[in-house]
Structure formats: C-alpha cells, structure tokens
N, C-alpha and C. Protein backbone atom coordinates (compact mmCIF):
# COMPACT_ATOMS: atom_id res chain seq x y z
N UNK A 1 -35.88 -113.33 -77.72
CA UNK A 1 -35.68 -114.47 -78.56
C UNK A 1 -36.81 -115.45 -78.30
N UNK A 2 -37.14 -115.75 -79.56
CA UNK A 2 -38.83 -116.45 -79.08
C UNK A 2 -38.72 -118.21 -79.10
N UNK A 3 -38.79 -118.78 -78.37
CA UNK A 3 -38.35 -120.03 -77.71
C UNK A 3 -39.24 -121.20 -78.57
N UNK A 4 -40.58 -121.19 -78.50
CA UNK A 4 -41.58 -122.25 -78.37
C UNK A 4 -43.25 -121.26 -78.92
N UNK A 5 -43.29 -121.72 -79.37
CA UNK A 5 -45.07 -121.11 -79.76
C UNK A 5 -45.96 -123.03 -79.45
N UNK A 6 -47.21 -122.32 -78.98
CA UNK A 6 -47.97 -123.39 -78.71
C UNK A 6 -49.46 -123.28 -78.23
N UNK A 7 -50.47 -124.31 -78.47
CA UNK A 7 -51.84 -123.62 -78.36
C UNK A 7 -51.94 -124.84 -77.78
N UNK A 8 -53.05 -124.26 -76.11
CA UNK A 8 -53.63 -124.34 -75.12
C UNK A 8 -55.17 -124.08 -75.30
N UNK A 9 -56.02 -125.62 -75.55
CA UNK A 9 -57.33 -125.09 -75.90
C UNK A 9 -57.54 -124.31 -77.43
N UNK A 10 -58.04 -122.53 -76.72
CA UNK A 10 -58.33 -122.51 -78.21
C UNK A 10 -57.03 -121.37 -78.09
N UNK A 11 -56.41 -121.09 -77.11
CA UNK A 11 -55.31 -119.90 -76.48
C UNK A 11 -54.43 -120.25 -77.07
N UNK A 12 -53.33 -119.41 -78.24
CA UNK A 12 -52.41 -119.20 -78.77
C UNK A 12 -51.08 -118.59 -77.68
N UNK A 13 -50.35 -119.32 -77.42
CA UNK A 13 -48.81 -118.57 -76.60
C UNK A 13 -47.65 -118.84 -77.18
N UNK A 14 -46.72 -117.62 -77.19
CA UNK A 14 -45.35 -117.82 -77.39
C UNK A 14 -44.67 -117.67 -76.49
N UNK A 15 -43.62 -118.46 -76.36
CA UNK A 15 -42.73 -118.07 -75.12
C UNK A 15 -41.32 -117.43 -75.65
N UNK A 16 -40.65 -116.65 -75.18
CA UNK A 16 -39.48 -116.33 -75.24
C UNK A 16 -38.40 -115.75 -73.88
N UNK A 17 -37.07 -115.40 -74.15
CA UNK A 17 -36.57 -114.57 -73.09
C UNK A 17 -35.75 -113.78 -73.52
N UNK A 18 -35.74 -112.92 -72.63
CA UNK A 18 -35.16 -111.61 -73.04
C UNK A 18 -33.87 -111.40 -72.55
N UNK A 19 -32.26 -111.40 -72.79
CA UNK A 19 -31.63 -111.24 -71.81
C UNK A 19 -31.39 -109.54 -71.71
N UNK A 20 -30.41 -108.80 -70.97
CA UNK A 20 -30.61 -107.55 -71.05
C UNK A 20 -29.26 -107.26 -69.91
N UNK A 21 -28.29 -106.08 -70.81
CA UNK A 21 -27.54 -105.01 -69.59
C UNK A 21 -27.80 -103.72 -70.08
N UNK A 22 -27.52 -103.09 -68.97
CA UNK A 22 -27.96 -101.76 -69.23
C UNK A 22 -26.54 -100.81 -68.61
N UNK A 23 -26.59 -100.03 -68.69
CA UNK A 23 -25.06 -98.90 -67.72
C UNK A 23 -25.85 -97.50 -68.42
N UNK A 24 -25.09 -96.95 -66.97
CA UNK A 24 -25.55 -95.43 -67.10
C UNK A 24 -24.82 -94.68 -65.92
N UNK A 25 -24.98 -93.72 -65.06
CA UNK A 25 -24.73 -92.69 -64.09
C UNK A 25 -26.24 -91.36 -63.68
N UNK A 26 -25.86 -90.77 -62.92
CA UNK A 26 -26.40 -89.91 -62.55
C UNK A 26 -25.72 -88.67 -62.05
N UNK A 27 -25.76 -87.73 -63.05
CA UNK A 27 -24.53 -85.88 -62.37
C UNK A 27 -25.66 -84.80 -62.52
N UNK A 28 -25.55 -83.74 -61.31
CA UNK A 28 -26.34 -83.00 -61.22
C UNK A 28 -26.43 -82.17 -62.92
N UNK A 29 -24.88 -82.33 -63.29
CA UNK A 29 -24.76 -81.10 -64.52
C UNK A 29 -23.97 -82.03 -65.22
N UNK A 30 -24.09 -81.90 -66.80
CA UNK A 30 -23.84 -82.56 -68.05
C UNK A 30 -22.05 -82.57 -67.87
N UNK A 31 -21.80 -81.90 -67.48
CA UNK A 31 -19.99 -81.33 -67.57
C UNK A 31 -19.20 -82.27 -66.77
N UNK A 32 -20.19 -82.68 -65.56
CA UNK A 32 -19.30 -83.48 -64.49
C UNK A 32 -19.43 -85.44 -65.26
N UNK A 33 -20.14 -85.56 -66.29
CA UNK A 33 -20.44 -86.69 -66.82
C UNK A 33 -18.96 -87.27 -67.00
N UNK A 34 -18.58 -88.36 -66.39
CA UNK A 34 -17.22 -89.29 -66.98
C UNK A 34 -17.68 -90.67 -66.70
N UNK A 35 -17.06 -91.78 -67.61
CA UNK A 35 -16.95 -92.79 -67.32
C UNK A 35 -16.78 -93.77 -66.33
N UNK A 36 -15.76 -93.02 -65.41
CA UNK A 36 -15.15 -93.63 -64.24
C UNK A 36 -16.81 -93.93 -63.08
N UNK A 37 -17.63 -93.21 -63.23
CA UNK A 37 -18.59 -93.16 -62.21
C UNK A 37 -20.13 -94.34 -62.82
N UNK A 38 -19.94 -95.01 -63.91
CA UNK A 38 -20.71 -95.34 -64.40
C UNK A 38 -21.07 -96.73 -63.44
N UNK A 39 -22.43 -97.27 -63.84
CA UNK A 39 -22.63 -98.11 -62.66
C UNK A 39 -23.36 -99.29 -64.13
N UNK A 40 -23.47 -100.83 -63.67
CA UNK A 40 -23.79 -101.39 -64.99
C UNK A 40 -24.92 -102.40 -63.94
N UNK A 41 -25.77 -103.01 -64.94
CA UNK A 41 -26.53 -104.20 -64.34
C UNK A 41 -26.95 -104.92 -65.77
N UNK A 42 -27.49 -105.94 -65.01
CA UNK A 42 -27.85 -106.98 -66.15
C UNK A 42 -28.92 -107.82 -65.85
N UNK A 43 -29.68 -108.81 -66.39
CA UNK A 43 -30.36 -109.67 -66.26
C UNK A 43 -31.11 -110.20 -67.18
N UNK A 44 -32.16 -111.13 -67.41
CA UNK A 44 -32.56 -111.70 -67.92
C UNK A 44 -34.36 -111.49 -67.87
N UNK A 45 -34.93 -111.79 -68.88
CA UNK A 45 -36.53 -111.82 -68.89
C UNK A 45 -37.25 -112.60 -69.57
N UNK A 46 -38.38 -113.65 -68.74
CA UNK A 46 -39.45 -114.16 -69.60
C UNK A 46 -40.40 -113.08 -70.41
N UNK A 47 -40.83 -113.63 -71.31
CA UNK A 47 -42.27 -113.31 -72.37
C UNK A 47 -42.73 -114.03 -72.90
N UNK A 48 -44.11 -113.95 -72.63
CA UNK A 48 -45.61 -114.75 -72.95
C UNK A 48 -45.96 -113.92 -73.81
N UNK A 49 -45.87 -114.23 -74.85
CA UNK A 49 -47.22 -113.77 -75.66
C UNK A 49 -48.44 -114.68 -75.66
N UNK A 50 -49.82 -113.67 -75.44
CA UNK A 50 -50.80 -114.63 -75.17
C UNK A 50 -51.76 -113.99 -76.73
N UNK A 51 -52.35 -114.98 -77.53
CA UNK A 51 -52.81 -114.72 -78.92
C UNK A 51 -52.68 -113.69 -79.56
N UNK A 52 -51.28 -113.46 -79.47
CA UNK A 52 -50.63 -112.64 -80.22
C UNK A 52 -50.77 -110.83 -80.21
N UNK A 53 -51.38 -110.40 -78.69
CA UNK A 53 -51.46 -109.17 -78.45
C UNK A 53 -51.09 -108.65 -77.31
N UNK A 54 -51.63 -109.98 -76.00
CA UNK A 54 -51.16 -109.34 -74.70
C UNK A 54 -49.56 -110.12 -74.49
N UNK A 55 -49.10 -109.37 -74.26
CA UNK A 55 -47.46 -109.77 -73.15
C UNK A 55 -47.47 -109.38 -72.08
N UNK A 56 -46.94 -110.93 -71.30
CA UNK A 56 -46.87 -111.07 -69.96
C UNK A 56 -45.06 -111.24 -69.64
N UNK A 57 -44.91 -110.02 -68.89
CA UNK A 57 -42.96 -110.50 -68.76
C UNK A 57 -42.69 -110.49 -67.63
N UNK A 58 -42.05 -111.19 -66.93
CA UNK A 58 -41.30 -111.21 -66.31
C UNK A 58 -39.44 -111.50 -65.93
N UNK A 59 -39.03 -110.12 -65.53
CA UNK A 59 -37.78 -109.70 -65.58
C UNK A 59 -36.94 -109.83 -64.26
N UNK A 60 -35.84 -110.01 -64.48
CA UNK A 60 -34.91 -110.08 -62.73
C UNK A 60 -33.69 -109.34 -63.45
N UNK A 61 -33.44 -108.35 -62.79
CA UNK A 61 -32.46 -107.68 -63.16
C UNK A 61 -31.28 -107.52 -61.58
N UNK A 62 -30.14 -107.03 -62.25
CA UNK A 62 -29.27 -107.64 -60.70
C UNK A 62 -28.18 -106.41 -61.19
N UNK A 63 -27.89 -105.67 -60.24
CA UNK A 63 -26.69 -104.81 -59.87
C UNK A 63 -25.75 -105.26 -59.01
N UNK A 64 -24.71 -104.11 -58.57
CA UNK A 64 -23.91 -104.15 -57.59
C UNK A 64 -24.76 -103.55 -56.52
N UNK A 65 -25.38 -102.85 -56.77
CA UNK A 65 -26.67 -102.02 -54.99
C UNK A 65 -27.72 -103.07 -54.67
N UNK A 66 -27.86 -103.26 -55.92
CA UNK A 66 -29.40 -104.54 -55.61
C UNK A 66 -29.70 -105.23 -56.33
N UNK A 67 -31.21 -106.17 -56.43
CA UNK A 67 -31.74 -106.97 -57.45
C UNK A 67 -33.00 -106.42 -57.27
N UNK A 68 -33.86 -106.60 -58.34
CA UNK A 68 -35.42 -106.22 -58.97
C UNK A 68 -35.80 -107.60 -59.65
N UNK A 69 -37.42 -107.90 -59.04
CA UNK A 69 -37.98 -108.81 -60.00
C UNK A 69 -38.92 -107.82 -60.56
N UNK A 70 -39.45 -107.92 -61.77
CA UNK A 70 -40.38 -107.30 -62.11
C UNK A 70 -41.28 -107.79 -62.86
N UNK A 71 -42.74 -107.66 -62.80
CA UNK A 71 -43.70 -108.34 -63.66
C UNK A 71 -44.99 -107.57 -64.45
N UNK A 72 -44.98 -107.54 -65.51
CA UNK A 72 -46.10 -106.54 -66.32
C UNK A 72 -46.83 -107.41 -67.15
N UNK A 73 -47.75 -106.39 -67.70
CA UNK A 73 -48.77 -106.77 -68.67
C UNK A 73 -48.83 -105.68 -69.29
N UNK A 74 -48.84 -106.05 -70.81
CA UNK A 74 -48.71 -104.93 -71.70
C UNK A 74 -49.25 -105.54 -73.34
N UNK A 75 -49.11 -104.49 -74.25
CA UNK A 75 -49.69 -105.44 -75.31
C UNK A 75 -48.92 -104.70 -76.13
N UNK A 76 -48.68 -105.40 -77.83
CA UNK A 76 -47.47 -105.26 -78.31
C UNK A 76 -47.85 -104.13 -79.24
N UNK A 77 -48.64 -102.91 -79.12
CA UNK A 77 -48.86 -101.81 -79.90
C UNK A 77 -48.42 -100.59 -79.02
C-alpha cells in the first residue's frame, strides 16, 4: 500500500508498507499433509521505491519458533 510519493533533489521516492501472513507445513510425503500440523507467521514490510525502478524493502516477519528482519534490493521487472 503506497503511503507518500516525494522528490528529494532531483530523486523521485515512494514509500509504502507491506503487511503480510503466510501458513504452510512441511511432510516428507503428500499423504501425511493435514491441517492440524500447520504452522502460521505474519508481519509487516517497508518499500522505497527509488525513481521508479529500484526497491528497497525492508521486512520483519514473526512466528511462534522465531522472528526475521530482512532487507533487499531489487527492481520492479
């Protein structure tokens, strides 16, 4: 969700955040797959768009085992 757009000099940025859950499991074999074992997490993420090609994000995602910050650079193609 894109928050704020704004130019820095001659630098074009948008800001936004991302929120985010995810759920899933892990079974050696497709058959043993049930619900009951499923595990869920969630969190939230900044994004920079910087003149409209590179993205800069940063994410914190949070389980019941642990938490992850995470930070990339990527571009939107």
């Amino acid at each position: 969700m894109r928050l704020v757009d704004l130019t820095l000099g001659r630098q074009r940025f948008g800001i936004g955040v991302a929120p985010f859950v995810d759920a899933g499991s892990v079974r050696d074999r497709w058959q043993d797959l049930d619900l009951a074992h499923t595990r869920t997490a969630y969190g939230a993420g900044l994004r920079i768009a910087w003149n409209q090609s590179t993205v800069l994000f940063l994410d914190h995602g949070i389980a019941r085992e642990d938490r992850l910050l995470f930070f990339g650079i990527g571009q939107v193609f």
